[in-house]
PDB file of N, CA and C in Angstrom:
ATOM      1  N   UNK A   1     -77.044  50.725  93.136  1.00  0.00           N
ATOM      2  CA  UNK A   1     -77.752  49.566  92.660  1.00  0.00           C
ATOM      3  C   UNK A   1     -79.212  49.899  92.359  1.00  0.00           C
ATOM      4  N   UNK A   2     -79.897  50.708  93.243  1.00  0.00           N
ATOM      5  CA  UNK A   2     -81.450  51.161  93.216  1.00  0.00           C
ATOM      6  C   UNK A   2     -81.084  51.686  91.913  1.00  0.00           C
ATOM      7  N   UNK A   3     -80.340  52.723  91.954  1.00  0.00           N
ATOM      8  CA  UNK A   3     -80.721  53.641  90.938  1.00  0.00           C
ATOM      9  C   UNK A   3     -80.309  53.007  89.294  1.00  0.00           C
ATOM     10  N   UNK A   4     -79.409  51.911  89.437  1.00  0.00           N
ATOM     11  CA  UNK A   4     -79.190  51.109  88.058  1.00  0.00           C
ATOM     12  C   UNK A   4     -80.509  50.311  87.683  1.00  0.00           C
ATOM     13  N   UNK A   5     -81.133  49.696  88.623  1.00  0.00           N
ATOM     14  CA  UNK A   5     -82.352  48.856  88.684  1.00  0.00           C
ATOM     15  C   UNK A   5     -83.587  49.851  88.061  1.00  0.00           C
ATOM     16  N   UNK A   6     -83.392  50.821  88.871  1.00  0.00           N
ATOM     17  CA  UNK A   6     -84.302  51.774  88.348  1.00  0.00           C
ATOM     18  C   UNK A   6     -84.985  52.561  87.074  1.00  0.00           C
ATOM     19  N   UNK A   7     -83.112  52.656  86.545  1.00  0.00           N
ATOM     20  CA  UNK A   7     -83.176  53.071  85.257  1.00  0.00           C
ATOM     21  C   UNK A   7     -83.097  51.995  84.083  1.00  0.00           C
ATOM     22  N   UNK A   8     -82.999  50.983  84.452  1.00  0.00           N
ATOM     23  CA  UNK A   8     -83.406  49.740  83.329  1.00  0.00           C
ATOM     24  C   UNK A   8     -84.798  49.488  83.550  1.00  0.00           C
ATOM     25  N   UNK A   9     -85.816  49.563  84.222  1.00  0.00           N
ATOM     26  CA  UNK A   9     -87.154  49.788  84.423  1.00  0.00           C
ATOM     27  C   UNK A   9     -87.450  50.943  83.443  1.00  0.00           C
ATOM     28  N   UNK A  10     -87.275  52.213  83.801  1.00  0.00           N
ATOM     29  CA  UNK A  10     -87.565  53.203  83.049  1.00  0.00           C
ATOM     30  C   UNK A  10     -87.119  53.097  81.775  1.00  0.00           C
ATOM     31  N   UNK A  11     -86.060  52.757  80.956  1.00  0.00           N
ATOM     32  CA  UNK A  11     -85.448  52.672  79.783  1.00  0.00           C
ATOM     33  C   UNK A  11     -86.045  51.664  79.376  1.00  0.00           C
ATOM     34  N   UNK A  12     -86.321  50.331  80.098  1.00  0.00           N
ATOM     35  CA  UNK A  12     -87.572  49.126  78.965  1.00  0.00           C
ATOM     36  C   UNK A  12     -88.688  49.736  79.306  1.00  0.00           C
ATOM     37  N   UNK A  13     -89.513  50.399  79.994  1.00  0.00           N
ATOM     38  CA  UNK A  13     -90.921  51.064  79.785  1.00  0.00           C
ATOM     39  C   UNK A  13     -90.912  52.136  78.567  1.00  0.00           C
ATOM     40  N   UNK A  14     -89.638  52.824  78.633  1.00  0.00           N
ATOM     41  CA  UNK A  14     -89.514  53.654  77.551  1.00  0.00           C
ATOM     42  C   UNK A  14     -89.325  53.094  76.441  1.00  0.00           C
ATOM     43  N   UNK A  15     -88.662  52.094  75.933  1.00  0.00           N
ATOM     44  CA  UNK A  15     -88.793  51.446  74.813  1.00  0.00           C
ATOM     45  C   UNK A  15     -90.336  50.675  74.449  1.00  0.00           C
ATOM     46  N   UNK A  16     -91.325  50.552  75.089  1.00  0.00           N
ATOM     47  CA  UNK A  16     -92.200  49.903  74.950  1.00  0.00           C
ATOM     48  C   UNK A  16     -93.382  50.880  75.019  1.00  0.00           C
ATOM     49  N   UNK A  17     -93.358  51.762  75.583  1.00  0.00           N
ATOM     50  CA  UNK A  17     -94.715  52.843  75.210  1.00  0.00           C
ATOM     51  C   UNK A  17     -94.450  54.090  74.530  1.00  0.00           C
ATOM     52  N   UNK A  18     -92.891  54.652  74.837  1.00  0.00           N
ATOM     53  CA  UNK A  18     -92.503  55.845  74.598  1.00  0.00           C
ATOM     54  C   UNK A  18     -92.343  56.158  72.698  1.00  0.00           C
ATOM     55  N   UNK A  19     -90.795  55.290  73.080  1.00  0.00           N
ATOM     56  CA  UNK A  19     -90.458  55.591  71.354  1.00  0.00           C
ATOM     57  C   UNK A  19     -90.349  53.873  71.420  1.00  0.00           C
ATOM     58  N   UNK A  20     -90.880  53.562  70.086  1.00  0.00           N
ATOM     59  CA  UNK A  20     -90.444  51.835  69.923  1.00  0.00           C
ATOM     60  C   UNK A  20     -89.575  51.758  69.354  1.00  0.00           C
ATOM     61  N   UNK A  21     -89.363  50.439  69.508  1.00  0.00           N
ATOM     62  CA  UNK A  21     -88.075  49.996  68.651  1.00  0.00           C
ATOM     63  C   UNK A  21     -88.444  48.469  67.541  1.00  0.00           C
ATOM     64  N   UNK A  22     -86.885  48.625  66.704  1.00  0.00           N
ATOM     65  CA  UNK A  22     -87.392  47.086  65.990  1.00  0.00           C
ATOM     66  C   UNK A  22     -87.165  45.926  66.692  1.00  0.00           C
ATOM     67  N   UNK A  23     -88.233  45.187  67.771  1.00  0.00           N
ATOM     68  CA  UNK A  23     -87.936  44.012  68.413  1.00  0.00           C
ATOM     69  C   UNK A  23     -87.445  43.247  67.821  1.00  0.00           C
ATOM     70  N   UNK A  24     -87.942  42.686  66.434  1.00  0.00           N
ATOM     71  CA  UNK A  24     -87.275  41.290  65.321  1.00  0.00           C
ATOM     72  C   UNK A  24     -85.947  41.873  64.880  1.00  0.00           C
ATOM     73  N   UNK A  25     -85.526  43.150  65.333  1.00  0.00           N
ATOM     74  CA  UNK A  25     -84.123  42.864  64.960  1.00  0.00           C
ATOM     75  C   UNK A  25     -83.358  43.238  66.460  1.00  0.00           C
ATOM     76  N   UNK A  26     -84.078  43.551  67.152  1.00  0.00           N
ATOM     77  CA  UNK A  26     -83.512  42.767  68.144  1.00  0.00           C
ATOM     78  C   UNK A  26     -82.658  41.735  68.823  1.00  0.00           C
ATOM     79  N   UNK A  27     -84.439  41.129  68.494  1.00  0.00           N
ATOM     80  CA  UNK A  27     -83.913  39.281  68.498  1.00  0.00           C
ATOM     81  C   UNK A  27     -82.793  39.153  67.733  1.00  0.00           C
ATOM     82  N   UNK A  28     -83.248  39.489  65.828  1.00  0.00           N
ATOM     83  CA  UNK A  28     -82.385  39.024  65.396  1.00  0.00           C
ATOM     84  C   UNK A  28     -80.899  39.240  65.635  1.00  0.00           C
ATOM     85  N   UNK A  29     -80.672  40.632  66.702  1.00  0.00           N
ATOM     86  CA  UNK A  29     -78.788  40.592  66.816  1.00  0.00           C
ATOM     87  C   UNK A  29     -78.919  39.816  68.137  1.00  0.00           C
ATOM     88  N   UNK A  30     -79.714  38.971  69.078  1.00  0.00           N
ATOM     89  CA  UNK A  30     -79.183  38.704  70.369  1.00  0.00           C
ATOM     90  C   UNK A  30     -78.869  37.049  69.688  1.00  0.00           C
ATOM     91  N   UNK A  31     -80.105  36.715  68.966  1.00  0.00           N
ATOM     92  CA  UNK A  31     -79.623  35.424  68.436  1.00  0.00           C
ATOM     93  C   UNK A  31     -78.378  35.630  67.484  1.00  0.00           C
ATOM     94  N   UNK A  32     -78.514  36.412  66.773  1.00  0.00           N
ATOM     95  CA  UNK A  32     -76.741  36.299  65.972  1.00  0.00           C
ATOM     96  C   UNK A  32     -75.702  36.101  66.850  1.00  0.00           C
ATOM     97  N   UNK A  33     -75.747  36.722  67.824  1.00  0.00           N
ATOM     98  CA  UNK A  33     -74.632  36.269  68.951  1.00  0.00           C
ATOM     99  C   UNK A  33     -74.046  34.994  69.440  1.00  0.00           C
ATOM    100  N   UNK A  34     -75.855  34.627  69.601  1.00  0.00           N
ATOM    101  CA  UNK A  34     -75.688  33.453  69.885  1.00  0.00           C
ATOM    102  C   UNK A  34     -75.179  32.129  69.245  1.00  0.00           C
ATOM    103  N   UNK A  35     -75.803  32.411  67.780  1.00  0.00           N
ATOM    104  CA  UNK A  35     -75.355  31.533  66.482  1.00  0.00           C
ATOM    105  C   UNK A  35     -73.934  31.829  66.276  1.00  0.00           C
ATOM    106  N   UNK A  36     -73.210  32.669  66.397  1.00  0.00           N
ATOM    107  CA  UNK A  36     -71.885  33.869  65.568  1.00  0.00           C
ATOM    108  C   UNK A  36     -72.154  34.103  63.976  1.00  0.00           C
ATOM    109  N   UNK A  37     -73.507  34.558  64.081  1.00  0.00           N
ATOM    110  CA  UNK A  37     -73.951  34.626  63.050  1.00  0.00           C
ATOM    111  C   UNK A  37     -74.330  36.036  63.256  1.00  0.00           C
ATOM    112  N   UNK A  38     -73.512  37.538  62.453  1.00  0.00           N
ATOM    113  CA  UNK A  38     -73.552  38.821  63.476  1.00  0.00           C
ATOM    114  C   UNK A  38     -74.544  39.323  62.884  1.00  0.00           C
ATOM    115  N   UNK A  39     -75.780  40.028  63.001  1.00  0.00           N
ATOM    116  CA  UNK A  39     -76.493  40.965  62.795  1.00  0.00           C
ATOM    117  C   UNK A  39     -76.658  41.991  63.544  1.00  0.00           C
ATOM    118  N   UNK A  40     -77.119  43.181  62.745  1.00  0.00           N
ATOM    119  CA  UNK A  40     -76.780  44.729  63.048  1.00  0.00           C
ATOM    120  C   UNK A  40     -78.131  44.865  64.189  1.00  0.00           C
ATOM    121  N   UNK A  41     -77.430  45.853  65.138  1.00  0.00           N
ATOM    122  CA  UNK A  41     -78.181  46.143  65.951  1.00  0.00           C
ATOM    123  C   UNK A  41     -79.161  47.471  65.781  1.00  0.00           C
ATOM    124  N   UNK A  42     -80.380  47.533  65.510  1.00  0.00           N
ATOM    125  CA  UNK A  42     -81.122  48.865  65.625  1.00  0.00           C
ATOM    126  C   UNK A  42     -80.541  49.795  65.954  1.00  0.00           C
ATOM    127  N   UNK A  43     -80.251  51.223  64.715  1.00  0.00           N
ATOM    128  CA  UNK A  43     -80.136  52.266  65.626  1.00  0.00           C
ATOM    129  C   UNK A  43     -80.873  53.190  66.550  1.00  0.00           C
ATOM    130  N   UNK A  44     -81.296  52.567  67.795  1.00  0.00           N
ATOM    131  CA  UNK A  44     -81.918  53.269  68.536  1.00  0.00           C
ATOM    132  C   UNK A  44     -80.917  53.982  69.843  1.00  0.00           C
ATOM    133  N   UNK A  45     -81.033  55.309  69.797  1.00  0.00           N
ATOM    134  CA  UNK A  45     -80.468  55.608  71.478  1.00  0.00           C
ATOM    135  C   UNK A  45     -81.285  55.159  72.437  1.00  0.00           C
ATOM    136  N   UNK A  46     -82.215  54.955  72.772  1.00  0.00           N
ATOM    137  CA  UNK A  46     -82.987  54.443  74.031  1.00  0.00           C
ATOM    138  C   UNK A  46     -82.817  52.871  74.198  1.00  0.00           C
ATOM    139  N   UNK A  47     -82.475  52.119  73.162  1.00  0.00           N
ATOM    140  CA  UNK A  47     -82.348  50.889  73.165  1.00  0.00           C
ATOM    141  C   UNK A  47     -80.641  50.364  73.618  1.00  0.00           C
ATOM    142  N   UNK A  48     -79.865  51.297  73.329  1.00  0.00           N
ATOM    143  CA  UNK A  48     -78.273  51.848  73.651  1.00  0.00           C
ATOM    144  C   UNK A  48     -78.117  52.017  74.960  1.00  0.00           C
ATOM    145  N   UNK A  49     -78.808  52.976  75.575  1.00  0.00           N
ATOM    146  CA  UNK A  49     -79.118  53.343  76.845  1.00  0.00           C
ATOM    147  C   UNK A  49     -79.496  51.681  78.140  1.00  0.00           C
ATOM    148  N   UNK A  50     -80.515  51.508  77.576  1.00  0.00           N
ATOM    149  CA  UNK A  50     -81.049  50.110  78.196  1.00  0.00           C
ATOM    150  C   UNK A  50     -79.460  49.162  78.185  1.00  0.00           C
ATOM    151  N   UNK A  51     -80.009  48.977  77.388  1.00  0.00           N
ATOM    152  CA  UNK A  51     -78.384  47.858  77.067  1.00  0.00           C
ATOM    153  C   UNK A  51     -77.345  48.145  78.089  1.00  0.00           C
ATOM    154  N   UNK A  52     -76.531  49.451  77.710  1.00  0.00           N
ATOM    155  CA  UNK A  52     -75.663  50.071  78.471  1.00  0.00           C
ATOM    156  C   UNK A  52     -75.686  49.452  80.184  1.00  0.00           C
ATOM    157  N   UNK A  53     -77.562  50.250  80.755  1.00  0.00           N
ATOM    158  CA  UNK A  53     -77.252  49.266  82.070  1.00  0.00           C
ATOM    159  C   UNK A  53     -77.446  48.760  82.387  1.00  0.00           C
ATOM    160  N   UNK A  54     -78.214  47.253  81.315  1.00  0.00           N
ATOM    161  CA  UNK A  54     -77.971  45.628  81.695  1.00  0.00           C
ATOM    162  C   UNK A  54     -76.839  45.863  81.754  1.00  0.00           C
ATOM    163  N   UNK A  55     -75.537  45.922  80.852  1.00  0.00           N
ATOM    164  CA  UNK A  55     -74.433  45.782  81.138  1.00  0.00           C
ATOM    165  C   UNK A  55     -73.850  46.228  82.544  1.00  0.00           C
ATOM    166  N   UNK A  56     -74.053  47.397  82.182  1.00  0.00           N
ATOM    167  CA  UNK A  56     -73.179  47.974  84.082  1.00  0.00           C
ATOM    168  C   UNK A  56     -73.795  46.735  85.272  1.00  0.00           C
ATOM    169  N   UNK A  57     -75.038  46.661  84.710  1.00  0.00           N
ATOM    170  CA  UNK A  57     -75.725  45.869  86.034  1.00  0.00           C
ATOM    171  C   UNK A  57     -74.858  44.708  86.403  1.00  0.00           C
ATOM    172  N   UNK A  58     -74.560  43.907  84.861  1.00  0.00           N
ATOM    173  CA  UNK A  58     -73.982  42.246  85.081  1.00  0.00           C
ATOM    174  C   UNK A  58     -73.122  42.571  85.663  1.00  0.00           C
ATOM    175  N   UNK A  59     -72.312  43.747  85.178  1.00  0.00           N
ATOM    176  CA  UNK A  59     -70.939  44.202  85.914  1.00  0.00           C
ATOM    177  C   UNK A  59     -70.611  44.188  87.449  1.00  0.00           C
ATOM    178  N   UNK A  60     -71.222  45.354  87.819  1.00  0.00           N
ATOM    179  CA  UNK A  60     -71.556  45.373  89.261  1.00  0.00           C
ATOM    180  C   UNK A  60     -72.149  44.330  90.126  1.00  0.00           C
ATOM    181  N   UNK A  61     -73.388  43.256  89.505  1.00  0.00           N
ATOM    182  CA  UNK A  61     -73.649  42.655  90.181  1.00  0.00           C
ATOM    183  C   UNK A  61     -72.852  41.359  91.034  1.00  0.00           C
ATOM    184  N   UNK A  62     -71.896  40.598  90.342  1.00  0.00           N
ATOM    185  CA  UNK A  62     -71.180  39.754  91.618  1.00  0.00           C
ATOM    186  C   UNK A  62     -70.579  40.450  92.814  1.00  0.00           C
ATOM    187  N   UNK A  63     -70.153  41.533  92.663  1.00  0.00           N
ATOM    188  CA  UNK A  63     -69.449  42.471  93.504  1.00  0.00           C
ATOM    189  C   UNK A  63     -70.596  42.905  94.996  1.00  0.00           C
ATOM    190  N   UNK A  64     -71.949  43.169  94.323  1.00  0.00           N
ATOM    191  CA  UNK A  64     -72.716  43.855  95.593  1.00  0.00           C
ATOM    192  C   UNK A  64     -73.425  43.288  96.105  1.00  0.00           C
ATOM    193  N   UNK A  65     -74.442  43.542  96.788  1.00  0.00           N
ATOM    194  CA  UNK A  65     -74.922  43.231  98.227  1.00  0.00           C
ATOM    195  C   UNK A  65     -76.298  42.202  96.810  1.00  0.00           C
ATOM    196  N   UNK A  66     -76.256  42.444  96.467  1.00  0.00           N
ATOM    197  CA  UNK A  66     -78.175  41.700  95.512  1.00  0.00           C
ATOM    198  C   UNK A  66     -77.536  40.182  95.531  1.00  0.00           C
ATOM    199  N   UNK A  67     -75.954  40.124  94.987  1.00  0.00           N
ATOM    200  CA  UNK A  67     -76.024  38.464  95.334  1.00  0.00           C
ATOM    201  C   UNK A  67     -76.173  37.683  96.304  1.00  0.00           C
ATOM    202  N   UNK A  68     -76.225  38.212  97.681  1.00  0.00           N
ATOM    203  CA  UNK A  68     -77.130  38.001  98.691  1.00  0.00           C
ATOM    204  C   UNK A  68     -78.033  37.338  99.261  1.00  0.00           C
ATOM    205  N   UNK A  69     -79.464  37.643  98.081  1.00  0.00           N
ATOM    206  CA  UNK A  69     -80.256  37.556  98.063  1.00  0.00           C
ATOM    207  C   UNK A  69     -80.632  35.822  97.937  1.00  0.00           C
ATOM    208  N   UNK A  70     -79.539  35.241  96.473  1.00  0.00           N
ATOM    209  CA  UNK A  70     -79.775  33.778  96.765  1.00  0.00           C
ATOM    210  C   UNK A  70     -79.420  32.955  97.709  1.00  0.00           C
ATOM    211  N   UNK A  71     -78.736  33.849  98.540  1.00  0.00           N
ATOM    212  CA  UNK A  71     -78.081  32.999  99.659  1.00  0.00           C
ATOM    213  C   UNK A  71     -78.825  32.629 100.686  1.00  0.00           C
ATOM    214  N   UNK A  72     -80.476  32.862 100.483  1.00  0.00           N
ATOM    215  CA  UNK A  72     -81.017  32.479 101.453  1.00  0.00           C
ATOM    216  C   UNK A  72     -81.817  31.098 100.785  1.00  0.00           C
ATOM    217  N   UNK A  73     -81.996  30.624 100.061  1.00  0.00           N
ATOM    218  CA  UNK A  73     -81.731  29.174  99.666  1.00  0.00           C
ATOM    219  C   UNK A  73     -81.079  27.979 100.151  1.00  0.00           C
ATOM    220  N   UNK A  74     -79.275  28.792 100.540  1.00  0.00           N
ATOM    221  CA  UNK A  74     -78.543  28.209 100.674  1.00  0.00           C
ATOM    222  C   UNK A  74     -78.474  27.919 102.341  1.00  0.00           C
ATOM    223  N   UNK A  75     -79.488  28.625 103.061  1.00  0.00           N
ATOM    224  CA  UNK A  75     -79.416  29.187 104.421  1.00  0.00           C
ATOM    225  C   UNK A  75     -79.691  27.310 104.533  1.00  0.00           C
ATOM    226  N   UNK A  76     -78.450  27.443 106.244  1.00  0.00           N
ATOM    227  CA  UNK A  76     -78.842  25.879 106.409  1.00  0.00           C
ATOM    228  C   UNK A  76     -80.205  25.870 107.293  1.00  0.00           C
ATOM    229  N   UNK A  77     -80.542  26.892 107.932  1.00  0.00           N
ATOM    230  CA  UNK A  77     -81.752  26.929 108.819  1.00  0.00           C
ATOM    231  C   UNK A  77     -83.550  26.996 107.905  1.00  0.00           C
ATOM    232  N   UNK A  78     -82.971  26.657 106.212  1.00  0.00           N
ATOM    233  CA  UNK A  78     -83.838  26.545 105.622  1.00  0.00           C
ATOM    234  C   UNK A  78     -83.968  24.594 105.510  1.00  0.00           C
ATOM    235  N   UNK A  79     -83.007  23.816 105.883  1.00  0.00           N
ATOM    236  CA  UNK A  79     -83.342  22.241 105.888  1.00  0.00           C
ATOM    237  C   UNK A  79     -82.785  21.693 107.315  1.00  0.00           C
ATOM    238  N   UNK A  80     -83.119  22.660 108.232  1.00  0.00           N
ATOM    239  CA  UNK A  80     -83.216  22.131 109.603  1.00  0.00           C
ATOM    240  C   UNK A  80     -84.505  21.647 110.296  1.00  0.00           C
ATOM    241  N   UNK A  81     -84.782  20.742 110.789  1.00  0.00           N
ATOM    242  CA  UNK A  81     -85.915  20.756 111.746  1.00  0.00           C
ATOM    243  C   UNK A  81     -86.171  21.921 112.730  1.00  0.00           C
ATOM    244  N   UNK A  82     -87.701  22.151 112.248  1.00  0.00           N
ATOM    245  CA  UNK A  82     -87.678  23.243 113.721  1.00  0.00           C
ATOM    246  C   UNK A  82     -88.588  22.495 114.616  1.00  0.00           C
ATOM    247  N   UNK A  83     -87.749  21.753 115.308  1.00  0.00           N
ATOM    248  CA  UNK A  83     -88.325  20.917 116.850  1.00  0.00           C
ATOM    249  C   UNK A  83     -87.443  20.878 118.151  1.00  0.00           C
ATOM    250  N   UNK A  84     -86.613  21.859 118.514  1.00  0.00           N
ATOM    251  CA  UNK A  84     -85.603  21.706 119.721  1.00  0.00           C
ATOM    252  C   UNK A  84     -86.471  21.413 120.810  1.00  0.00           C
ATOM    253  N   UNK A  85     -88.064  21.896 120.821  1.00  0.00           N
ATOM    254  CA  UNK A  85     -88.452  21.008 122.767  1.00  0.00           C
ATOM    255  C   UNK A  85     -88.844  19.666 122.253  1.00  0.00           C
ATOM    256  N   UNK A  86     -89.147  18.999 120.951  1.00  0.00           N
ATOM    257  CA  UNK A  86     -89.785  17.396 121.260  1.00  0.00           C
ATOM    258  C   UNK A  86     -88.604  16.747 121.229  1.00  0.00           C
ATOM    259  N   UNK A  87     -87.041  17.282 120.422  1.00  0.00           N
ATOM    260  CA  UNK A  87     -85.839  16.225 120.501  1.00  0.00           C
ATOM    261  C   UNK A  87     -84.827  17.111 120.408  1.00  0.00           C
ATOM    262  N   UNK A  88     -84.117  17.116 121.619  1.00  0.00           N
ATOM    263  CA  UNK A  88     -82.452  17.368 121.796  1.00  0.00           C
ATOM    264  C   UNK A  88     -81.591  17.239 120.977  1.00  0.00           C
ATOM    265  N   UNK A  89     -80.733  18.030 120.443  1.00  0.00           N
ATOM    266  CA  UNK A  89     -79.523  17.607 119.267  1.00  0.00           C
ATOM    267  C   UNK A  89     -78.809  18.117 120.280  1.00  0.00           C
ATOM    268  N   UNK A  90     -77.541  16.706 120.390  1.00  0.00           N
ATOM    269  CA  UNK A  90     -76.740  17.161 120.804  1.00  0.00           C
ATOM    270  C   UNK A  90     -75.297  16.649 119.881  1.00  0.00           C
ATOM    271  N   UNK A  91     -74.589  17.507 119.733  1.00  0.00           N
ATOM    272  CA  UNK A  91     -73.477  17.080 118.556  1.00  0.00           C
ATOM    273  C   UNK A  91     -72.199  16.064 119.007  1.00  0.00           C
ATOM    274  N   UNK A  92     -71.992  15.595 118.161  1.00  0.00           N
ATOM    275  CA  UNK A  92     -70.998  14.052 118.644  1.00  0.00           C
ATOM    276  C   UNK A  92     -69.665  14.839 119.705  1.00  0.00           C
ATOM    277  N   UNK A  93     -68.918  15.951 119.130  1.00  0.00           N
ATOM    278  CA  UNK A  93     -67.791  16.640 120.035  1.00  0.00           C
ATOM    279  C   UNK A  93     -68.586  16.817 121.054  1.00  0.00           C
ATOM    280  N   UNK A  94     -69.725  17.152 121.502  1.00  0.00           N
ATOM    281  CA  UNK A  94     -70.201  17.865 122.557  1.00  0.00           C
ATOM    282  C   UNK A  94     -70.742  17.068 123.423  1.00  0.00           C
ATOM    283  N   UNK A  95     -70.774  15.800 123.094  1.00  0.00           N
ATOM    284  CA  UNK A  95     -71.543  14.497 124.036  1.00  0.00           C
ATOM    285  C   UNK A  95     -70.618  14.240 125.199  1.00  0.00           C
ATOM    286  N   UNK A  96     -69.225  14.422 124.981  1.00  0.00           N
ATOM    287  CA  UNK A  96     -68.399  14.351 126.358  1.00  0.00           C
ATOM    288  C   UNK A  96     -67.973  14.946 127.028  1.00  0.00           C
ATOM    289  N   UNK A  97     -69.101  15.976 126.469  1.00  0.00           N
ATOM    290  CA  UNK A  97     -68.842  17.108 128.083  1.00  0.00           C
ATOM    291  C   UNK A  97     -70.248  16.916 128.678  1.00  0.00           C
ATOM    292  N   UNK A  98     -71.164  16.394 128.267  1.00  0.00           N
ATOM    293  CA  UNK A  98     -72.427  16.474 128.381  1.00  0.00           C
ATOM    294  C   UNK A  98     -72.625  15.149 129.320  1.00  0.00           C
ATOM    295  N   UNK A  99     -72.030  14.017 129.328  1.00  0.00           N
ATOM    296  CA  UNK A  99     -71.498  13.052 129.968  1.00  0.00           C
ATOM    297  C   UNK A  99     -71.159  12.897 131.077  1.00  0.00           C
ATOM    298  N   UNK A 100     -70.051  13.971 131.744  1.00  0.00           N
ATOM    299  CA  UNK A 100     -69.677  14.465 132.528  1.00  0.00           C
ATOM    300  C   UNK A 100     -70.450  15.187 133.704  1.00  0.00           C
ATOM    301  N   UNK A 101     -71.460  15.426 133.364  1.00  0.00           N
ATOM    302  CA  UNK A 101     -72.646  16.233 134.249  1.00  0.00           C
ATOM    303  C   UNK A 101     -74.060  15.494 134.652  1.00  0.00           C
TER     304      UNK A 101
END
């Protein structure tokens, strides 16, 4: 994963200082996609390369550990109160044992 992350860093720095590329036709093939309206993609190898591992990335990514990462959003200890000494939770199953004592 580092090393896919890594090399899509290096491959868009390389497209942007190294060797350039044609951005407006770029765009213009990501929007053709989008329209289904197809335009040709630049022949660039470094721009091939990049591409290549966004792709692997989308690929790999539901599978590994980075989707993870949003799951701490989802964490329930992110919309809990943090007050256990000013008020006791005690849960409805657990009140009748608590009763008992």
């Amino acid at each position: 994963m580092l090393a896919l992350l890594l090399g899509i860093g290096v491959s868009g720095l390389a497209l942007r200082f190294l060797s350039h590329t044609d951005i407006v036709g770029v765009k213009a093939f990501f929007l053709g996609l989008m329209r289904f309206d197809w335009q040709p993609l630049p022949d660039h190898p470094a721009l091939y390369v990049h591409l290549f591992l966004v792709a692997s990335l989308m690929i790999v990514f539901p599978f590994s550990k980075l989707l993870h990462a949003p799951g701490v959003f989802f964490s329930p200890s992110r919309n809990q109160a943090d007050d256990p000494r000013e008020r006791r939770h005690v849960a409805a199953w657990a009140a009748q044992f608590d009763a008992k004592n």
